[in-house]
Structure formats: C-alpha cells, structure tokens
N, C-alpha and C. Protein backbone atom coordinates (compact mmCIF):
# COMPACT_ATOMS: atom_id res chain seq x y z
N UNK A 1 -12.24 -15.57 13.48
CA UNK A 1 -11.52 -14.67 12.57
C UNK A 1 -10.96 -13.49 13.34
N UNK A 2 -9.53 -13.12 13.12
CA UNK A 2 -8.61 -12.01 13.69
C UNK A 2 -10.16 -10.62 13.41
N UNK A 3 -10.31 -9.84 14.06
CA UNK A 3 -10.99 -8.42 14.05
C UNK A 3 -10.47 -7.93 13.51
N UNK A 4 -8.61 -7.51 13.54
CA UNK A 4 -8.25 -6.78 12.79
C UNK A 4 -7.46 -7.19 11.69
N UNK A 5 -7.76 -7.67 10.95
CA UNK A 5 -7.31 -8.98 9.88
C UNK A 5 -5.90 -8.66 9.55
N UNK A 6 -5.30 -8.93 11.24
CA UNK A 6 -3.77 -9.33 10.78
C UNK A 6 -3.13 -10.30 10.43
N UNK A 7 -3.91 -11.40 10.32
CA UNK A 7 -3.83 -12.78 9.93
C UNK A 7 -3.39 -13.11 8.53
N UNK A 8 -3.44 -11.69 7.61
CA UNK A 8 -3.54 -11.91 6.49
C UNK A 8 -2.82 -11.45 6.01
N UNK A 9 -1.50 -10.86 6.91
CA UNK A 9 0.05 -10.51 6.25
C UNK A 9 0.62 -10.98 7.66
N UNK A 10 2.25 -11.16 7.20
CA UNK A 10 3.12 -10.65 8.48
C UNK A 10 3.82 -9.47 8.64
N UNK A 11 3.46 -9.43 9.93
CA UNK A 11 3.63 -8.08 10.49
C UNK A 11 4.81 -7.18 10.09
N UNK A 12 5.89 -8.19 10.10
CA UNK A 12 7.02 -7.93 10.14
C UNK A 12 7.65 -7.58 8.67
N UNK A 13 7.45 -8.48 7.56
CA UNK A 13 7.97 -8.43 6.41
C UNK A 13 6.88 -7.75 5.31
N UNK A 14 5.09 -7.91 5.80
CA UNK A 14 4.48 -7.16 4.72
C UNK A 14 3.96 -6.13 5.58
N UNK A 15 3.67 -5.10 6.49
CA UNK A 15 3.29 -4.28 7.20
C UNK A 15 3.94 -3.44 6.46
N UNK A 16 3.33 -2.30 5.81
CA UNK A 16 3.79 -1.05 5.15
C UNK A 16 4.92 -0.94 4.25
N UNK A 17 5.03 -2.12 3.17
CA UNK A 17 5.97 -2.29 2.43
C UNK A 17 5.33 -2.55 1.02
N UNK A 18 3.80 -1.11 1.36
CA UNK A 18 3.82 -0.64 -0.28
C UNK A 18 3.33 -1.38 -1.37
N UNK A 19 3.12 -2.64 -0.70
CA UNK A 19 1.80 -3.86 -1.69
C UNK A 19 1.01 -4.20 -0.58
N UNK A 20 -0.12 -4.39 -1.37
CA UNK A 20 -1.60 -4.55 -0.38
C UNK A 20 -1.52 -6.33 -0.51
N UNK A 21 -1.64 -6.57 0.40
CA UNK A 21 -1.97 -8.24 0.95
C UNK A 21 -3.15 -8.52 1.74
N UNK A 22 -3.79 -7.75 1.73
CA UNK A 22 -5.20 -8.32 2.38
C UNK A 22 -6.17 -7.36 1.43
N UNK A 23 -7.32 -8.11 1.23
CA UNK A 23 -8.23 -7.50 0.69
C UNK A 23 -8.71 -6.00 1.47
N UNK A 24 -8.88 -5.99 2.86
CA UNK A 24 -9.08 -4.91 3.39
C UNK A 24 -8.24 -3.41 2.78
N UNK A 25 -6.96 -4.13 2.51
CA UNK A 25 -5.43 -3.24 2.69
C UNK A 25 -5.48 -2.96 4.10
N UNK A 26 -5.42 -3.36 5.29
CA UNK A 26 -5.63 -3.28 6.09
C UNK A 26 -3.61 -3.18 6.53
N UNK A 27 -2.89 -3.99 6.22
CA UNK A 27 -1.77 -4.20 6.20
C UNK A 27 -1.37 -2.69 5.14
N UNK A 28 -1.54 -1.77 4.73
CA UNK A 28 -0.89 -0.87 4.50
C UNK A 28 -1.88 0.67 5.08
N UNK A 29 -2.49 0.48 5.68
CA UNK A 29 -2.86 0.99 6.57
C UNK A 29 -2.46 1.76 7.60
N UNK A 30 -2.52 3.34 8.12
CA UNK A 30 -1.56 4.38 8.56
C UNK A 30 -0.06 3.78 8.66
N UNK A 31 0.65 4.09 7.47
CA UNK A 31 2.06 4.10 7.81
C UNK A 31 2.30 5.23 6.85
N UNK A 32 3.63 5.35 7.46
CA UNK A 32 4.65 6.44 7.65
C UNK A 32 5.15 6.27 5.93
N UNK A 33 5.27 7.40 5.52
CA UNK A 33 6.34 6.86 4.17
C UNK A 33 7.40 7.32 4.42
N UNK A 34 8.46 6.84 3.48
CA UNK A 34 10.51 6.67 4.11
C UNK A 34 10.42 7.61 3.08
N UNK A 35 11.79 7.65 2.23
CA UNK A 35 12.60 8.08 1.87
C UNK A 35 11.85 7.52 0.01
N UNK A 36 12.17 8.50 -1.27
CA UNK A 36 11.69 7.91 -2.17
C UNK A 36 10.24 7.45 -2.15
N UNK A 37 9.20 7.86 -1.03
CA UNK A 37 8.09 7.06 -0.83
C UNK A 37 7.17 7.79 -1.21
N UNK A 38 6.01 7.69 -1.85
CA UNK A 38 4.23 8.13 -1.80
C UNK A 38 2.96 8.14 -1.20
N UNK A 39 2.52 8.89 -0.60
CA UNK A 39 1.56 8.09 0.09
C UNK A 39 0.19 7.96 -1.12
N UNK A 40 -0.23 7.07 -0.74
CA UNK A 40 -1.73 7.14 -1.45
C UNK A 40 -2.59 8.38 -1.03
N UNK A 41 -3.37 8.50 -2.28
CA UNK A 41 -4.15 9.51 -1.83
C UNK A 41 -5.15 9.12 -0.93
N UNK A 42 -5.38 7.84 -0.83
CA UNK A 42 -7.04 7.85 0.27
C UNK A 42 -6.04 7.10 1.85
N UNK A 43 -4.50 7.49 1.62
CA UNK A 43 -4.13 7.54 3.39
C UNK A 43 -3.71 5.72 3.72
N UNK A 44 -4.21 4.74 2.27
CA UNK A 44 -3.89 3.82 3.16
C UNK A 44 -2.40 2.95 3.03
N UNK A 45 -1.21 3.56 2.73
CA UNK A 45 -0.25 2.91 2.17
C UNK A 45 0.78 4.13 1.40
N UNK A 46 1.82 3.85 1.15
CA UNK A 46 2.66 3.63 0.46
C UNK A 46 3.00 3.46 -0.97
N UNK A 47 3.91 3.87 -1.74
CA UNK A 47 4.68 3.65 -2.59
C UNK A 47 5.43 3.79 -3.10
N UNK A 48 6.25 2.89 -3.86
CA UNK A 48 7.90 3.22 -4.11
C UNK A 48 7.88 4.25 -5.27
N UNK A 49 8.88 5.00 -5.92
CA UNK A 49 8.70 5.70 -7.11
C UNK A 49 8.73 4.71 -8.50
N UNK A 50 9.57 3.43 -8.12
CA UNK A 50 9.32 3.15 -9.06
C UNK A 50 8.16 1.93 -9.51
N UNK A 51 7.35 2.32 -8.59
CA UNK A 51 6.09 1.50 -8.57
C UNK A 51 5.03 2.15 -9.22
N UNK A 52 5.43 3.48 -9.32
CA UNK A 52 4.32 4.76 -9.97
C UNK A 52 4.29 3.92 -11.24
N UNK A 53 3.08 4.91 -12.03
CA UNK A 53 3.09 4.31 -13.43
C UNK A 53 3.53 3.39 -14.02
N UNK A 54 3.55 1.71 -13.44
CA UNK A 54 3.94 0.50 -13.53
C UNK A 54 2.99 -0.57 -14.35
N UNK A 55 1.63 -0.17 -14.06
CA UNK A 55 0.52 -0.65 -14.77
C UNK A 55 0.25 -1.70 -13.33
N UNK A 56 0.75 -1.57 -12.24
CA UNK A 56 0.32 -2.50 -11.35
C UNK A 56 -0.66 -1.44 -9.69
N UNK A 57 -1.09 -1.70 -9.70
CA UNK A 57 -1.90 -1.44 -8.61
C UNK A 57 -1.31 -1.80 -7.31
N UNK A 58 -0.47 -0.39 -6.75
CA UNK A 58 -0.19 -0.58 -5.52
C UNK A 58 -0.93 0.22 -4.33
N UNK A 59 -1.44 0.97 -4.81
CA UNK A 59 -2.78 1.68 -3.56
C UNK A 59 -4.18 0.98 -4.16
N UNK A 60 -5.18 0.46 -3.14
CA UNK A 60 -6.35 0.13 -3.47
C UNK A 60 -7.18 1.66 -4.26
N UNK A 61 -7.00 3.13 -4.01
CA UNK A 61 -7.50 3.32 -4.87
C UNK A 61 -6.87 3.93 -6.08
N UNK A 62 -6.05 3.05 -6.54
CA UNK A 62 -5.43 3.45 -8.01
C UNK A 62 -4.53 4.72 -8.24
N UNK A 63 -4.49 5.22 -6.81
CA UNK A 63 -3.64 6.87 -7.36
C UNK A 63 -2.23 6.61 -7.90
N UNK A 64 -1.48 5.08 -7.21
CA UNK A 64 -0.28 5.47 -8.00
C UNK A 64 -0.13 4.68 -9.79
N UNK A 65 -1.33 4.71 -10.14
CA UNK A 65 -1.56 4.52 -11.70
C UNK A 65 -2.02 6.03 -12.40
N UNK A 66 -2.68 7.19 -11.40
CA UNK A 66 -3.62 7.86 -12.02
C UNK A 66 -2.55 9.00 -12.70
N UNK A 67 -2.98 9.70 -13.70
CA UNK A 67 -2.44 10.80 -14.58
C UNK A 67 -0.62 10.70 -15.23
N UNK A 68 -0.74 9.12 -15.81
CA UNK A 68 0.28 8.54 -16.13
C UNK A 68 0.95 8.66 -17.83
N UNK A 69 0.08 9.52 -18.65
CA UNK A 69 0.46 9.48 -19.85
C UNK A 69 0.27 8.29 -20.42
C-alpha cells in the first residue's frame, strides 16, 4: 500500500479540486485556494462558493455546510 495514499486520486485531475476522494482527504490536503475559493477550517482543502451551503460535504470537517440558515 502507497504510504502516502496517492493511489487513491489522480494527481493531476483530483489533487486540490475541492472534493475529497480518499478517505484520508489526503488528496485535498495543503493546497493553495484560487480565486472564488475557501479554505476549510481544519486546513485540509478547498472550496468553491458555490459548493458552500449545498447540503454536500466538501471539507471532511463539515465547515463548508456549517452556519447555513
């Protein structure tokens, strides 16, 4: 098994693009946010604005669901 379970996205097309693909979230893991972007509050990822308050879980810990009306 990869150590750093990159095995479980590609690098190229899911690496910091703001949905978690490995159980770790290991794949959204220190990146940079662009333009329009969020970071999670616990640092590991990304998100789009219009991913906020979506009812979908795009940071493992829930911040871009939290204080949504």
């Amino acid at each position: 098994m990869d150590p750093q379970g990159s095995r479980c996205f590609n690098n190229v097309t899911q690496r910091c693009n703001g949905e978690v693909d490995c159980m770790s979230g290991i794949d959204e893991m220190d990146c940079r946010c662009g333009t329009n972007e969020y970071a999670c509050h616990s640092g590991e990822g990304c998100y789009k604005s219009h991913q906020r308050c979506d009812s979908k879980r795009d940071c493992i810990d829930f911040s871009d669901e939290i204080d949504c009306g």
